[in-house]
Structures are given as C-alpha cells and as structure tokens.
N, C-alpha and C. Protein backbone atom coordinates (compact mmCIF):
# COMPACT_ATOMS: atom_id res chain seq x y z
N UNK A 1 121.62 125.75 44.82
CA UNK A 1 121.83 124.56 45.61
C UNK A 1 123.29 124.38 45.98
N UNK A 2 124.39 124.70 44.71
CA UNK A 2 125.70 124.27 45.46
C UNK A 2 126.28 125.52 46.35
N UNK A 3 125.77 127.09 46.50
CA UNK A 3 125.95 127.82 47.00
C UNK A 3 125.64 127.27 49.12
N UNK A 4 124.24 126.78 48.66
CA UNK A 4 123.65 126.42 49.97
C UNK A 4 124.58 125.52 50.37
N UNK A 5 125.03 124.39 50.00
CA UNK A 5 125.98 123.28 50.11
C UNK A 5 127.34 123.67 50.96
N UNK A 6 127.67 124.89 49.78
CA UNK A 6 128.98 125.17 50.30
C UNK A 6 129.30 125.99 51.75
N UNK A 7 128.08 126.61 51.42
CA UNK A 7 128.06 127.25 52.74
C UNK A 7 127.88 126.83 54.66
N UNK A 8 127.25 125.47 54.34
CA UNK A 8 126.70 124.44 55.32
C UNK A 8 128.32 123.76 55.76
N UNK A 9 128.88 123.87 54.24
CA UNK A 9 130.24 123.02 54.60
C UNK A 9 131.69 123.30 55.32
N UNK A 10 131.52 125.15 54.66
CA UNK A 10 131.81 125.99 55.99
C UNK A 10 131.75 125.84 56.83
N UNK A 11 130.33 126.14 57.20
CA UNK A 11 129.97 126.86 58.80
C UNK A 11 130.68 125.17 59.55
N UNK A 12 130.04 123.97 59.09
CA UNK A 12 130.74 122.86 60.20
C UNK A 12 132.23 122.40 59.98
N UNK A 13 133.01 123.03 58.46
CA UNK A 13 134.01 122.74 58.64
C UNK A 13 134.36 124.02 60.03
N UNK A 14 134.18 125.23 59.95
CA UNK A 14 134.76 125.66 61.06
C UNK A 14 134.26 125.50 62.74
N UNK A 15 133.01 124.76 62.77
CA UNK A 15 132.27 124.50 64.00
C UNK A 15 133.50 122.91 64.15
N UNK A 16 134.27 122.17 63.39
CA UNK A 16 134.95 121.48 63.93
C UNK A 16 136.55 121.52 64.35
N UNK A 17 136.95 122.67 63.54
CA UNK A 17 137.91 123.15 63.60
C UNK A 17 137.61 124.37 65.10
N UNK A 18 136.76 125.00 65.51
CA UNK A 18 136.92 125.30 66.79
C UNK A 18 136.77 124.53 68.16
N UNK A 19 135.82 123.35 67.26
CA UNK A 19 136.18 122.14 68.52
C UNK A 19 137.96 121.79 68.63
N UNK A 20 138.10 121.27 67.59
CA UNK A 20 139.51 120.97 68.45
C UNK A 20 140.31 121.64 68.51
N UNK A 21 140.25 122.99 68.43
CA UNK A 21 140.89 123.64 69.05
C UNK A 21 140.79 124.02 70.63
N UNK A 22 139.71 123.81 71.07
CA UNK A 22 138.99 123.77 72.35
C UNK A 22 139.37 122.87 73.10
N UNK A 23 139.06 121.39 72.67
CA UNK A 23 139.93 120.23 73.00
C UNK A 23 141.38 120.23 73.19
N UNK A 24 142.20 120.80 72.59
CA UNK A 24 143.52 121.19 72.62
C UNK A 24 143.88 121.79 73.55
N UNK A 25 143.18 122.88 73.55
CA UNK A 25 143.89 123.74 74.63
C UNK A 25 143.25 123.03 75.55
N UNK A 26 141.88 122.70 76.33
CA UNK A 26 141.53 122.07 76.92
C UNK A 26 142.99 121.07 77.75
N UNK A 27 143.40 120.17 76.91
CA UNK A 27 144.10 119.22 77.53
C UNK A 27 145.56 119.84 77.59
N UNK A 28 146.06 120.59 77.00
CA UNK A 28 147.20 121.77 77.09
C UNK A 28 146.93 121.93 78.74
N UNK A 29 145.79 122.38 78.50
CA UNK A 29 146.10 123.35 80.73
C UNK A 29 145.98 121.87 81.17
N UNK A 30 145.52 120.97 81.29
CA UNK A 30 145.00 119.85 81.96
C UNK A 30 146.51 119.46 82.36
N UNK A 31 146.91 119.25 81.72
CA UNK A 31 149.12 118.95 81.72
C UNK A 31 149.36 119.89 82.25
N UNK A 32 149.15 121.63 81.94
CA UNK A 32 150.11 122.47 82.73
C UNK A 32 149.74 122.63 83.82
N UNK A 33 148.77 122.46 84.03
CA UNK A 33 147.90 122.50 85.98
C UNK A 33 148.78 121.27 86.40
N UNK A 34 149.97 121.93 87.81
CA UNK A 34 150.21 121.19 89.05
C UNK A 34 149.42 120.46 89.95
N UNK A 35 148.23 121.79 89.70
CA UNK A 35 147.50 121.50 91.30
C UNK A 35 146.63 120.30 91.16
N UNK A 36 145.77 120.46 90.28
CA UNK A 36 145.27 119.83 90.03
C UNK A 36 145.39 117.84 89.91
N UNK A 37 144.54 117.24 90.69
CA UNK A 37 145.04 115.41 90.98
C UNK A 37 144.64 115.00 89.47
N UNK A 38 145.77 113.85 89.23
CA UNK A 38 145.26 113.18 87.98
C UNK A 38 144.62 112.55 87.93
N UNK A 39 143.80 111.78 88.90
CA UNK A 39 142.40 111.38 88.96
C UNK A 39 141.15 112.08 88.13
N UNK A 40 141.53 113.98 88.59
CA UNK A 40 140.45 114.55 88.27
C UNK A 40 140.66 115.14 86.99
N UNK A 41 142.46 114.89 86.56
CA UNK A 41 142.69 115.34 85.03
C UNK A 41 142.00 114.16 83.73
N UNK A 42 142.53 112.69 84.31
CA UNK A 42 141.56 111.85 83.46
C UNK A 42 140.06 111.99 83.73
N UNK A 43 139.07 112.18 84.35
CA UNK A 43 137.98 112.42 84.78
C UNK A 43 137.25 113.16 83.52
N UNK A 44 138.28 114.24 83.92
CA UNK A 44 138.12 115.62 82.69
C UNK A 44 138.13 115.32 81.22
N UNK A 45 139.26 114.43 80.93
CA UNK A 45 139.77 113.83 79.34
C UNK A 45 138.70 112.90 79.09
N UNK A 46 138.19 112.02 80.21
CA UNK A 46 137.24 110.97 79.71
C UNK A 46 136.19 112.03 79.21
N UNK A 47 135.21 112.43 79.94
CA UNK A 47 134.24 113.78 79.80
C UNK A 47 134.32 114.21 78.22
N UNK A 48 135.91 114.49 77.93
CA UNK A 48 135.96 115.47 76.85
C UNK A 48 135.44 114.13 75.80
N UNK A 49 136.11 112.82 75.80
CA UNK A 49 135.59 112.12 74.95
C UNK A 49 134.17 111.79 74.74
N UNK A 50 133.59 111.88 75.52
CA UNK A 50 132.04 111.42 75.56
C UNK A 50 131.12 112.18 75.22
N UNK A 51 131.31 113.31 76.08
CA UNK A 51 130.32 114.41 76.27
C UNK A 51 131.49 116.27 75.50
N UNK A 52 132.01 115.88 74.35
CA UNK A 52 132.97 117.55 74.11
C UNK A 52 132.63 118.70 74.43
N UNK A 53 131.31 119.26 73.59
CA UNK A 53 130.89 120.12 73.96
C UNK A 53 130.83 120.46 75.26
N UNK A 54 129.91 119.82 75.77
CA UNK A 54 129.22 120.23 77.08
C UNK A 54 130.48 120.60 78.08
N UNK A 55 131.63 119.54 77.80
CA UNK A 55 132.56 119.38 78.53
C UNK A 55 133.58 120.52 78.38
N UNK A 56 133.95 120.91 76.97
CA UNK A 56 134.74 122.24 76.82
C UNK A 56 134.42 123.46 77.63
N UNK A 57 132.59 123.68 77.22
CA UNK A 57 132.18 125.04 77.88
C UNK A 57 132.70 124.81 79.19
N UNK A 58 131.85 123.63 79.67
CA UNK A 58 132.17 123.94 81.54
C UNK A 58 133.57 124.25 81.69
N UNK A 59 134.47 123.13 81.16
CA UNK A 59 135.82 123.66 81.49
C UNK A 59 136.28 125.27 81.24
N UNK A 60 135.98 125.67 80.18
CA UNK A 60 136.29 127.03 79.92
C UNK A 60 135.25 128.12 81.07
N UNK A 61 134.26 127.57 81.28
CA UNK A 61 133.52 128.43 82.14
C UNK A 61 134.26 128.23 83.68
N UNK A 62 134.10 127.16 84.17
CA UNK A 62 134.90 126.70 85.42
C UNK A 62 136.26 127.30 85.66
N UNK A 63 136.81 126.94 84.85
CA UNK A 63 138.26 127.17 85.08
C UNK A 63 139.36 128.12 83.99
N UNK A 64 138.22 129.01 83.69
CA UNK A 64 138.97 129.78 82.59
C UNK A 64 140.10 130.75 83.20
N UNK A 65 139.50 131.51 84.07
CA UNK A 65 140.78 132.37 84.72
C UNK A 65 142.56 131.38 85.38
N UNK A 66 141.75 130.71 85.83
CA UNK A 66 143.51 129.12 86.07
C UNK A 66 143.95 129.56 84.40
N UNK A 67 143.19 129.14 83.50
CA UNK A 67 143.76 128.58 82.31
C UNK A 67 144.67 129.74 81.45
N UNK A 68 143.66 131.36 82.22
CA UNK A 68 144.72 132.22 81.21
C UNK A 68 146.18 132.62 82.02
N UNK A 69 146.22 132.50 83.48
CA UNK A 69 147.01 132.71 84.10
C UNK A 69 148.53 131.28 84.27
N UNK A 70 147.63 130.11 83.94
CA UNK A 70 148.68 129.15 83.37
C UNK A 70 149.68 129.37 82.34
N UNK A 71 148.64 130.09 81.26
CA UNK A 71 149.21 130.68 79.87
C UNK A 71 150.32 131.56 79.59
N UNK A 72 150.01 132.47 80.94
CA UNK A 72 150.47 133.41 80.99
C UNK A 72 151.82 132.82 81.51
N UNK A 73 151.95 132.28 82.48
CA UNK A 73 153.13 132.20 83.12
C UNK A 73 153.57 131.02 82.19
N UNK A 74 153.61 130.23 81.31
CA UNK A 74 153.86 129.31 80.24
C UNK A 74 154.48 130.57 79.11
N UNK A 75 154.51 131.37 78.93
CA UNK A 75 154.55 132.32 77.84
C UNK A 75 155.72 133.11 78.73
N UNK A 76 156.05 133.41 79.98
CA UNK A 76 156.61 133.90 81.12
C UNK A 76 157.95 134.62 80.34
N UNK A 77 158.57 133.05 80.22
CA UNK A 77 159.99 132.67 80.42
C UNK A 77 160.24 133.44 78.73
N UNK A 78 159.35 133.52 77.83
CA UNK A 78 160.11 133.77 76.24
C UNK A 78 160.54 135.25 76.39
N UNK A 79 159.36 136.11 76.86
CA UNK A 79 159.77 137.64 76.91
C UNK A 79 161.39 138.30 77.48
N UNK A 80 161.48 137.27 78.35
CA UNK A 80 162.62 137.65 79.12
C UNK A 80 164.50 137.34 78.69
N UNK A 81 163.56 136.11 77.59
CA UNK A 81 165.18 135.50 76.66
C UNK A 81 165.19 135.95 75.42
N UNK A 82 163.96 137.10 74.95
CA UNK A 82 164.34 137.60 73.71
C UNK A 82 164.47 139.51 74.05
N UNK A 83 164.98 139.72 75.66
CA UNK A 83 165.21 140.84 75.85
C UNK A 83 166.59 141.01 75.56
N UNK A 84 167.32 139.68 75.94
CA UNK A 84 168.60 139.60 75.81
C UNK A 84 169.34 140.05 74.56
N UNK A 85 168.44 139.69 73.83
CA UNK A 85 169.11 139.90 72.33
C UNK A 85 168.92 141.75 71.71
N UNK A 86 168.37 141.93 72.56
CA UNK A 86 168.14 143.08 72.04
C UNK A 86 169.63 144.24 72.29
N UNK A 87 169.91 145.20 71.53
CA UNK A 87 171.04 145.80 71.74
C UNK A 87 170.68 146.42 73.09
N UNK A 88 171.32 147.43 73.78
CA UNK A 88 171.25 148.21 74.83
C UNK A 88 171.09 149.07 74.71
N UNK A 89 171.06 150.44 74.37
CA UNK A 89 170.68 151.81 74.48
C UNK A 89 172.30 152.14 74.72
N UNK A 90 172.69 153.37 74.26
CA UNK A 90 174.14 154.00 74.60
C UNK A 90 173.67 155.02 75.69
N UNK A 91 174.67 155.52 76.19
CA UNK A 91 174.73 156.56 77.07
C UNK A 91 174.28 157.71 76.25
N UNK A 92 175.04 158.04 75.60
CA UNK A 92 175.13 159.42 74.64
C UNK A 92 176.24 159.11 73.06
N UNK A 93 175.53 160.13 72.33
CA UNK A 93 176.35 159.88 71.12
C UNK A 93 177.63 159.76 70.90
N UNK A 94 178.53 160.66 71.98
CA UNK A 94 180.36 160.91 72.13
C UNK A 94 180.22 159.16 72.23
N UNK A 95 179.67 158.74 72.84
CA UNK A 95 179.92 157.11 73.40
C UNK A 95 180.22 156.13 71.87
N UNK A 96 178.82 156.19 71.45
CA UNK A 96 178.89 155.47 69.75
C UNK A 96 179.73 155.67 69.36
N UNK A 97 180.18 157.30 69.03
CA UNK A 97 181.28 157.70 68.03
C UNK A 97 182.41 156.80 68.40
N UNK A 98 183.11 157.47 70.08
CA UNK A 98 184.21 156.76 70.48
C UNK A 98 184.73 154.91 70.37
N UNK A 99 183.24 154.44 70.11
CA UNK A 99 183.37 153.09 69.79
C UNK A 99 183.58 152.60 68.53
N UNK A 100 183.03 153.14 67.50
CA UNK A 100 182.72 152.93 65.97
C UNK A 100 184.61 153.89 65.76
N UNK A 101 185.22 154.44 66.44
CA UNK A 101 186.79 155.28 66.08
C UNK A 101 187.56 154.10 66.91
N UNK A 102 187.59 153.26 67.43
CA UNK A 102 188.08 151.80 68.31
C UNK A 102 187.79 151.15 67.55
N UNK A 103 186.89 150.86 66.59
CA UNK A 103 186.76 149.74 65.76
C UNK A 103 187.57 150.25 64.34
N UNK A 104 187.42 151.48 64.12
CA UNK A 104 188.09 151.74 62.95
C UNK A 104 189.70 152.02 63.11
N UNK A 105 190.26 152.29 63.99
CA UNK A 105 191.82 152.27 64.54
C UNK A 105 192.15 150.66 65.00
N UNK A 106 190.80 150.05 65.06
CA UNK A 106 191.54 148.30 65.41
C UNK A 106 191.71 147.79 63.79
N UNK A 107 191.31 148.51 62.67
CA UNK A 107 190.88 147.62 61.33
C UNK A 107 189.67 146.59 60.98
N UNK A 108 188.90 146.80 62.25
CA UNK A 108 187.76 146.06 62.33
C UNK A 108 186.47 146.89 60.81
N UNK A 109 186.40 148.09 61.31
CA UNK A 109 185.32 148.72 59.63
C UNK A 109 186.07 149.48 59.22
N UNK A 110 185.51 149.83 57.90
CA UNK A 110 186.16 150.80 56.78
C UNK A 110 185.71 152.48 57.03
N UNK A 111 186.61 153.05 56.82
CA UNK A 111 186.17 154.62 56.88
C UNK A 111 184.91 154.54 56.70
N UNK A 112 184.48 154.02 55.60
CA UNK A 112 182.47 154.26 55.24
C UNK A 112 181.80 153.41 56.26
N UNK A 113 182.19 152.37 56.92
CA UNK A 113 181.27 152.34 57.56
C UNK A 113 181.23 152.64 59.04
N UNK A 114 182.51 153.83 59.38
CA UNK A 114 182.90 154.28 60.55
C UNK A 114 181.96 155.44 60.16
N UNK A 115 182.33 156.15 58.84
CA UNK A 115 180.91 157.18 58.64
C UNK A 115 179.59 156.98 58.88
N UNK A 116 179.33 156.01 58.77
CA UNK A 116 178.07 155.88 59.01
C UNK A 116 177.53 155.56 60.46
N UNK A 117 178.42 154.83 60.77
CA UNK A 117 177.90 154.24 62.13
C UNK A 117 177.90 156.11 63.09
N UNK A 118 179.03 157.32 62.81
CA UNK A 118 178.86 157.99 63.10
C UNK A 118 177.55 159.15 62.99
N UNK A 119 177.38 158.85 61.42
CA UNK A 119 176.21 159.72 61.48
C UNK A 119 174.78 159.25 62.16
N UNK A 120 174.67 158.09 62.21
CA UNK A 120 173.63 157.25 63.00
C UNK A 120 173.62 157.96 64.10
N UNK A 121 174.81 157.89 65.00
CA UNK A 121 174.78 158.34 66.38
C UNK A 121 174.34 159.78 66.40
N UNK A 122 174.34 160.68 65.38
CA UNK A 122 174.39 161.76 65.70
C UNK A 122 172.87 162.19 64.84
N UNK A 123 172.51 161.34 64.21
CA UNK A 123 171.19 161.25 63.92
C UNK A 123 170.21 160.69 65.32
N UNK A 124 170.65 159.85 66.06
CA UNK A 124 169.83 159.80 67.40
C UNK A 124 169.61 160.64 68.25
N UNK A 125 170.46 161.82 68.08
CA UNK A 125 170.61 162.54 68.72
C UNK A 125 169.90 163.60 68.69
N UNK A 126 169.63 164.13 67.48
CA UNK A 126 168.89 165.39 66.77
C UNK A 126 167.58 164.74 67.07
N UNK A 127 167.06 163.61 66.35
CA UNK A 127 165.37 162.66 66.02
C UNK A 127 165.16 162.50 67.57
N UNK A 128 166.30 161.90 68.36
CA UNK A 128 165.30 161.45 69.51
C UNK A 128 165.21 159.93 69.67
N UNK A 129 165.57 158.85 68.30
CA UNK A 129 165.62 157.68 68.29
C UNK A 129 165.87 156.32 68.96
C-alpha cells in the first residue's frame, strides 16, 4: 500500500511540476513575442488560468516553431560575449616563444615559467593542439 502511495505521489508530483513548467515558458514567449497584440497576450494568460492544460498544448502546438526561434534569438546575444573571452589561437610557435622571452626580459615570469610557457608552444606544435 505505501509503495502504491508513493508512487501515485510521484507520477502527480511530476505531472505538476511539468505543468508549470509549461506555464512558464508559456508566458516567457508571451513577453518575448513583439508581434504579437496584448489584447491577444492577456487572452492567452486568462485561457492559461482557466482552462491550463488544454491551453498549454494548443499554445505549444500553435505556436511552437515562433517559440523555439524566439528562444533562439533570446539565447543569440550570450554565444557571442563568451567568444570574447576566449584566448585567440597564435600564428605559430616562434610567435608564443617570442612572447613568453618579452615577458621574461620585462621581469614579468620566472625562468620556470618562461620554460614552460615554451614547452607548451612547442608541444602544440608536435600534438596539433
């Protein structure tokens, strides 16, 4: 009996936990849609209150392709500000070396870690890295 219990308590704890997640995103695109009149965005929100179900599917059936392409371009802008951070690629290894021998003639690193930064470069070189 408490096996049966627990299991019932599952299945609708997660049958409510995918409702509002549905609802969520639901009203997520409802805000990120321009086009769309706010007449027909409250329309939609009332709906979701009354009628959820019925109201999620259609929306997701109706207007699912808007919603992943909203997403998409909502998601747009991050790819492009965490390219920045990324180092650059060198030309060739003489390049590294000559930089990591500028940092070690400015007093910026120590012989060891002018060694190293050298063998790196010349480890990219052999691997392919």
């Amino acid at each position: 009996m408490f096996f049966q219990d627990f299991f019932w308590f599952l299945l609708w704890s997660f049958y409510f936990i995918a409702y509002l997640y549905i609802v969520i995103v639901v009203i997520m695109d409802l805000f990120r849609d321009d086009k769309l009149n706010g007449w027909f965005k409250a329309l939609w929100i009332i709906a979701l209150v009354f009628v959820p179900f019925l109201t999620g599917l259609i929306y997701v059936i109706a207007r699912g392709k808007g919603m992943a392409q909203r997403a998409q371009a909502a998601r747009g802008g991050i790819v492009a500000e965490s390219d920045d951070y990324r180092p650059a690629a060198s030309a060739s290894p003489a390049d590294d070396i000559a930089k990591a021998k500028a940092l070690l003639d400015a007093g910026t690193i120590s012989q060891g870690e002018y060694d190293a930064l050298k063998s790196k470069a010349l480890g990219n070189q052999y691997f392919g890295a």
